[in-house]
PDB file of N, CA and C in Angstrom:
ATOM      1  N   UNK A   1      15.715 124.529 231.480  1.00  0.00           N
ATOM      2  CA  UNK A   1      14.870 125.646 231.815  1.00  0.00           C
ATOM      3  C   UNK A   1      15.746 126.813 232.266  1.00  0.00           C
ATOM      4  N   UNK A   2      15.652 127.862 231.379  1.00  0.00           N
ATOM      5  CA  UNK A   2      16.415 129.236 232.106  1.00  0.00           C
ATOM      6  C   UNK A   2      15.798 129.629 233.491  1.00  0.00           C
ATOM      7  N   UNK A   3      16.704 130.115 234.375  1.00  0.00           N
ATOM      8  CA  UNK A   3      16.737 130.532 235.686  1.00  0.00           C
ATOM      9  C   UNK A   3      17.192 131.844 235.685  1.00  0.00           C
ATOM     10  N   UNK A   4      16.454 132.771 236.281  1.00  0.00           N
ATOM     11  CA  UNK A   4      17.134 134.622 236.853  1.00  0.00           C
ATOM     12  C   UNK A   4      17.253 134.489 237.903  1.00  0.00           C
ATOM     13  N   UNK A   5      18.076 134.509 238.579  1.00  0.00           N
ATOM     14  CA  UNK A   5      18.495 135.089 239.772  1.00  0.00           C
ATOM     15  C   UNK A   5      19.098 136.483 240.064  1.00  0.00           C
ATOM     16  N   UNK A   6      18.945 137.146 241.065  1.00  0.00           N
ATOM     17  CA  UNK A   6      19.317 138.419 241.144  1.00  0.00           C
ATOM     18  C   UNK A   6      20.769 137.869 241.877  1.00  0.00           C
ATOM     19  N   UNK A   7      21.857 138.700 241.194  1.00  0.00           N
ATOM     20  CA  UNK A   7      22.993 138.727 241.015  1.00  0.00           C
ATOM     21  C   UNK A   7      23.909 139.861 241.306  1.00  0.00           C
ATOM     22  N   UNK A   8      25.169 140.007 242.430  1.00  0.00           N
ATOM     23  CA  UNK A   8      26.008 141.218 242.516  1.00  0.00           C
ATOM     24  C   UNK A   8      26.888 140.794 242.248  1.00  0.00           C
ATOM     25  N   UNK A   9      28.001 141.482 241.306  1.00  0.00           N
ATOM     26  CA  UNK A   9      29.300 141.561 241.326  1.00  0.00           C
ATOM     27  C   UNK A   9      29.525 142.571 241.873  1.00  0.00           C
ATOM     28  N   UNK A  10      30.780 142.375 242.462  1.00  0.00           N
ATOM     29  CA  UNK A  10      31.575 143.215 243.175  1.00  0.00           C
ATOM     30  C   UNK A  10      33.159 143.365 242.914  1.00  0.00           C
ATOM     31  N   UNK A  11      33.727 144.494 243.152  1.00  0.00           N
ATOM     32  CA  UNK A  11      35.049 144.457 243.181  1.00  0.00           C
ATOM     33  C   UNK A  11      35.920 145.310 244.400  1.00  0.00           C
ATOM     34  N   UNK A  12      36.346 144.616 244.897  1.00  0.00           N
ATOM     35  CA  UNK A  12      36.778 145.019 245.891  1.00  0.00           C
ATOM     36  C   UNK A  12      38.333 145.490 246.168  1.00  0.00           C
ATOM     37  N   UNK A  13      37.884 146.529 246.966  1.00  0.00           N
ATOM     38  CA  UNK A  13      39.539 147.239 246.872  1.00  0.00           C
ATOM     39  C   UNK A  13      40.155 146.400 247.848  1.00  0.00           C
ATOM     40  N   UNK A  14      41.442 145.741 248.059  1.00  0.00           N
ATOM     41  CA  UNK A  14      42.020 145.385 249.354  1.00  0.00           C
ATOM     42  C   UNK A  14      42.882 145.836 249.635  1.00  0.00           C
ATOM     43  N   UNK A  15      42.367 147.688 249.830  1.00  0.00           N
ATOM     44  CA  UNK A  15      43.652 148.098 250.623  1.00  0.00           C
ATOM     45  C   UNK A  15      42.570 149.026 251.742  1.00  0.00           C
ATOM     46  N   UNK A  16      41.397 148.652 251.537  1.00  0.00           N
ATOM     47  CA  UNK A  16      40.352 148.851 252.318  1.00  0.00           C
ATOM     48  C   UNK A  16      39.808 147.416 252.979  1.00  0.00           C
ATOM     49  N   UNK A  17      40.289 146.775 253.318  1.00  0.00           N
ATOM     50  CA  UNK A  17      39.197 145.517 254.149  1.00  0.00           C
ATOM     51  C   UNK A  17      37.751 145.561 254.587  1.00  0.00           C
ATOM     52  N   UNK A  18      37.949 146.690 255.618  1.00  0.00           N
ATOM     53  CA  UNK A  18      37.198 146.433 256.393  1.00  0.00           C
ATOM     54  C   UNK A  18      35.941 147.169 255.870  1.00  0.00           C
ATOM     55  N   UNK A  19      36.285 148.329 255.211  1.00  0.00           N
ATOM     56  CA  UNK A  19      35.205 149.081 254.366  1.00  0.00           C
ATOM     57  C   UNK A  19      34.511 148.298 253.632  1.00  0.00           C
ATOM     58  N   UNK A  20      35.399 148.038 252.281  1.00  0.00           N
ATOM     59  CA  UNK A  20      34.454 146.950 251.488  1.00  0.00           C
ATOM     60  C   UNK A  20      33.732 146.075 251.775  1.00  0.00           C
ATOM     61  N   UNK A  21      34.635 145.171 252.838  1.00  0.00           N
ATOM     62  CA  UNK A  21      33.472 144.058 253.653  1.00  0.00           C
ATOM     63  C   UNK A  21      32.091 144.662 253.962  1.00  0.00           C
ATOM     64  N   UNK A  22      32.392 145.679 254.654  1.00  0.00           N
ATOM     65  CA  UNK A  22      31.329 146.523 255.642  1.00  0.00           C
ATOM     66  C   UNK A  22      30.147 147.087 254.328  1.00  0.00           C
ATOM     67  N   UNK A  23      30.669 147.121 253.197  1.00  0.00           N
ATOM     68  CA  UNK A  23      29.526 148.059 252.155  1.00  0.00           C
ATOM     69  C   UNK A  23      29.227 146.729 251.393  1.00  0.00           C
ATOM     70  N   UNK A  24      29.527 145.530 251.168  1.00  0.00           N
ATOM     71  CA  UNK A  24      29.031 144.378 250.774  1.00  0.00           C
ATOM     72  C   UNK A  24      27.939 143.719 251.466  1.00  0.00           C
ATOM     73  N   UNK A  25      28.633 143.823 252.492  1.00  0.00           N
ATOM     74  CA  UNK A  25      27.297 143.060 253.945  1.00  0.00           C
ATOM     75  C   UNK A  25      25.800 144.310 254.155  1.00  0.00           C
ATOM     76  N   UNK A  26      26.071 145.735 253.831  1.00  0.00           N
ATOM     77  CA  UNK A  26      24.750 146.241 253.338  1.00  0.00           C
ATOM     78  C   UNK A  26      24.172 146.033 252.530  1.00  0.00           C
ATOM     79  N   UNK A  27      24.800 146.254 251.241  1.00  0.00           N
ATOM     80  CA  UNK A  27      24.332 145.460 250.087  1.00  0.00           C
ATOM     81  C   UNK A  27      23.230 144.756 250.155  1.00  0.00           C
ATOM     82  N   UNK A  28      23.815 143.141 250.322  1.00  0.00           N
ATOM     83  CA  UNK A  28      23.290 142.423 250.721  1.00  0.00           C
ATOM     84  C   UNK A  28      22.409 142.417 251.688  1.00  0.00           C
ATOM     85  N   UNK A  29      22.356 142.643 252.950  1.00  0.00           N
ATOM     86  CA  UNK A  29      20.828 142.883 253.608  1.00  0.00           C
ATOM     87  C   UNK A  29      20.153 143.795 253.603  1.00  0.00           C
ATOM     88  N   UNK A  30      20.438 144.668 252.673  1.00  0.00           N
ATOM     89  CA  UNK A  30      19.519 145.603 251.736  1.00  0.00           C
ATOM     90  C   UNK A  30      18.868 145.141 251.086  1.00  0.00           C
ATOM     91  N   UNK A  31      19.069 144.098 250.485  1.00  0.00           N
ATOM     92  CA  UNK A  31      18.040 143.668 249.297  1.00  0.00           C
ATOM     93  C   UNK A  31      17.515 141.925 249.827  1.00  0.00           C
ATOM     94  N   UNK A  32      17.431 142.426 251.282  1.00  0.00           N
ATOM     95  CA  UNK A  32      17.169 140.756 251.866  1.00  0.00           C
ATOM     96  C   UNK A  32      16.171 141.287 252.929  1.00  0.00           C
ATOM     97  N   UNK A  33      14.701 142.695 252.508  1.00  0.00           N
ATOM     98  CA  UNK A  33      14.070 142.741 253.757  1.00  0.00           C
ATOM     99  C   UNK A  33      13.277 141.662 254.616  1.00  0.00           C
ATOM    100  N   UNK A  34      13.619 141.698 255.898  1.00  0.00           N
ATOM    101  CA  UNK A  34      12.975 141.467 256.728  1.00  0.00           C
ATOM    102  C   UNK A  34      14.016 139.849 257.459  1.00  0.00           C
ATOM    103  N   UNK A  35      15.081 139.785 256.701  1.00  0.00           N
ATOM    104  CA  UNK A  35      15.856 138.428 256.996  1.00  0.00           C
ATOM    105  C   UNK A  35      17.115 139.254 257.195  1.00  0.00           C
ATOM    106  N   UNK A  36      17.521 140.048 257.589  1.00  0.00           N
ATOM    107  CA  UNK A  36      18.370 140.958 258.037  1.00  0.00           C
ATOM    108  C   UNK A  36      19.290 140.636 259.011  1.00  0.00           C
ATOM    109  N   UNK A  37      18.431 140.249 259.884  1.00  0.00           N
ATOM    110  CA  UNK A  37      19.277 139.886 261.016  1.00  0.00           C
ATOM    111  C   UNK A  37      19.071 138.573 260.943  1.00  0.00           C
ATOM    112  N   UNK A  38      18.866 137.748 260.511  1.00  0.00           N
ATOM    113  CA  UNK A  38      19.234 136.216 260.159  1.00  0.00           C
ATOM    114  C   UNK A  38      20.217 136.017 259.421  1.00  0.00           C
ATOM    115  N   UNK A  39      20.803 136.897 258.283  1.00  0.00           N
ATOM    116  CA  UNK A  39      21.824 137.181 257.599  1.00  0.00           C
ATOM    117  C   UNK A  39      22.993 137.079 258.615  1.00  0.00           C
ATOM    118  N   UNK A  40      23.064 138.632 259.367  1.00  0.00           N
ATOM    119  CA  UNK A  40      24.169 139.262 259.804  1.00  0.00           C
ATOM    120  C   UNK A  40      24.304 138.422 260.923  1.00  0.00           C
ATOM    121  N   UNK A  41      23.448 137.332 262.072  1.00  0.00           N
ATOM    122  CA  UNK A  41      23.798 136.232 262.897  1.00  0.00           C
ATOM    123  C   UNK A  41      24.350 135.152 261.975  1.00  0.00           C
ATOM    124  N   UNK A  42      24.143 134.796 260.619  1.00  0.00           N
ATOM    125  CA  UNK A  42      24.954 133.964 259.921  1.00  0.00           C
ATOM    126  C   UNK A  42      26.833 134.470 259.938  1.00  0.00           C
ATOM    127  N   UNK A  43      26.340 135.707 259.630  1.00  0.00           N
ATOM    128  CA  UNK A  43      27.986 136.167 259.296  1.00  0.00           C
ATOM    129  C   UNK A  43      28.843 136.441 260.527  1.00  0.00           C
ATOM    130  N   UNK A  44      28.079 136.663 261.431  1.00  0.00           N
ATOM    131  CA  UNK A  44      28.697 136.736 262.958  1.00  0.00           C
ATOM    132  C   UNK A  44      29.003 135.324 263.415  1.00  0.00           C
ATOM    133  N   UNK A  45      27.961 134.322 263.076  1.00  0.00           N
ATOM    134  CA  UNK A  45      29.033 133.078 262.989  1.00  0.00           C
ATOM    135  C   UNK A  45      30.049 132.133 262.452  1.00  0.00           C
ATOM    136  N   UNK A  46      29.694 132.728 261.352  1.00  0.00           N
ATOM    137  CA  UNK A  46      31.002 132.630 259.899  1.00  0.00           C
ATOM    138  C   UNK A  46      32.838 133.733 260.612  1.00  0.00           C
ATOM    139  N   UNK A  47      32.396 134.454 260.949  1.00  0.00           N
ATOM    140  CA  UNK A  47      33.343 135.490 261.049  1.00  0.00           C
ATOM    141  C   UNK A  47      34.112 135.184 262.211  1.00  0.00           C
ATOM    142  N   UNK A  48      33.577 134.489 263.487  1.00  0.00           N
ATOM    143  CA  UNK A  48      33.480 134.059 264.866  1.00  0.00           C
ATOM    144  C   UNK A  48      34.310 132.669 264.582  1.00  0.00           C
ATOM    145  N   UNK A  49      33.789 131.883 263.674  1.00  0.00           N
ATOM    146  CA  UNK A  49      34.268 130.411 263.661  1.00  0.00           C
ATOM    147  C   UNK A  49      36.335 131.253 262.648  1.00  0.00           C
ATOM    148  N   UNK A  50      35.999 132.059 262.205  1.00  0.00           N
ATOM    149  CA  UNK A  50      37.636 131.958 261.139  1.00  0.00           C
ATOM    150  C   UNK A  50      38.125 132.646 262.486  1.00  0.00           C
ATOM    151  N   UNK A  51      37.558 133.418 263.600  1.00  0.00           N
ATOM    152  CA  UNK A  51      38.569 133.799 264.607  1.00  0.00           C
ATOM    153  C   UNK A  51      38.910 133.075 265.029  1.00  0.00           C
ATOM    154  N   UNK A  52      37.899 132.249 265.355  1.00  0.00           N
ATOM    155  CA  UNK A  52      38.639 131.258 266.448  1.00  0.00           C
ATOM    156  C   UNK A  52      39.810 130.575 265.725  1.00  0.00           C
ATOM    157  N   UNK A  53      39.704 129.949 264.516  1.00  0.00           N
ATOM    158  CA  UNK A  53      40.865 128.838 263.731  1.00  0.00           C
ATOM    159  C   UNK A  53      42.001 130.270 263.895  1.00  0.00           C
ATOM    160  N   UNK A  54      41.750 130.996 263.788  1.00  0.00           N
ATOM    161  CA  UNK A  54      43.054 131.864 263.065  1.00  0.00           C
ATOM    162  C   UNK A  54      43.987 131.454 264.827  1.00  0.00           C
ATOM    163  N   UNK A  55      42.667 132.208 265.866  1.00  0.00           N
ATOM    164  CA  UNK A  55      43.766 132.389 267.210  1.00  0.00           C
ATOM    165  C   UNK A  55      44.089 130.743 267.595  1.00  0.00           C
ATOM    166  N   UNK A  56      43.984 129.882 267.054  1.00  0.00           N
ATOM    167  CA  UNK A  56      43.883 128.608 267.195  1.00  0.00           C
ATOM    168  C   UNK A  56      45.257 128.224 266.414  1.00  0.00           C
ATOM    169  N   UNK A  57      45.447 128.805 265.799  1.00  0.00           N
ATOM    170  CA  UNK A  57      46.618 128.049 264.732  1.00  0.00           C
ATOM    171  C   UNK A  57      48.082 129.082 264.805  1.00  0.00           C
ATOM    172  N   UNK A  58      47.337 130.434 265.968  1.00  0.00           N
ATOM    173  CA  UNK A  58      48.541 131.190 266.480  1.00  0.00           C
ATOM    174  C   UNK A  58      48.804 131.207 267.683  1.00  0.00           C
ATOM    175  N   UNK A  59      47.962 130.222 268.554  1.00  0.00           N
ATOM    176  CA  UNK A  59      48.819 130.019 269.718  1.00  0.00           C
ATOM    177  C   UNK A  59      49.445 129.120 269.726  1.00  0.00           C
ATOM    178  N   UNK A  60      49.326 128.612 268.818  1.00  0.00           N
ATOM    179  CA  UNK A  60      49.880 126.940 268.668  1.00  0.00           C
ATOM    180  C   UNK A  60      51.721 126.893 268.251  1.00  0.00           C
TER     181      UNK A  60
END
């Protein structure tokens, strides 16, 4: 059975990080009304858990 899903590609510059990140994550809860901030508490704990490993594996 064929399936549509709505679909973004993206390409991202990486000599911008923090921009691109920042215009992806609108994107995306742009076209996610009303789960917005269920999103961006996902990514605040996604983003939260790689800090911690990163400062975790540099104090070490």
């Amino acid at each position: 059975m064929a399936h549509a899903i709505p679909k973004l590609e993206v390409l991202i510059d990486l000599s911008r990080p923090v921009e691109e990140i920042t215009e992806v994550i609108t994107l995306v809860i742009s076209s996610h009304p009303g789960k917005q901030k269920e999103i961006l508490e996902a990514v605040d704990l996604s983003v939260g858990e790689a800090l911690a490993k990163f400062e975790e594996n540099n104090i070490n």
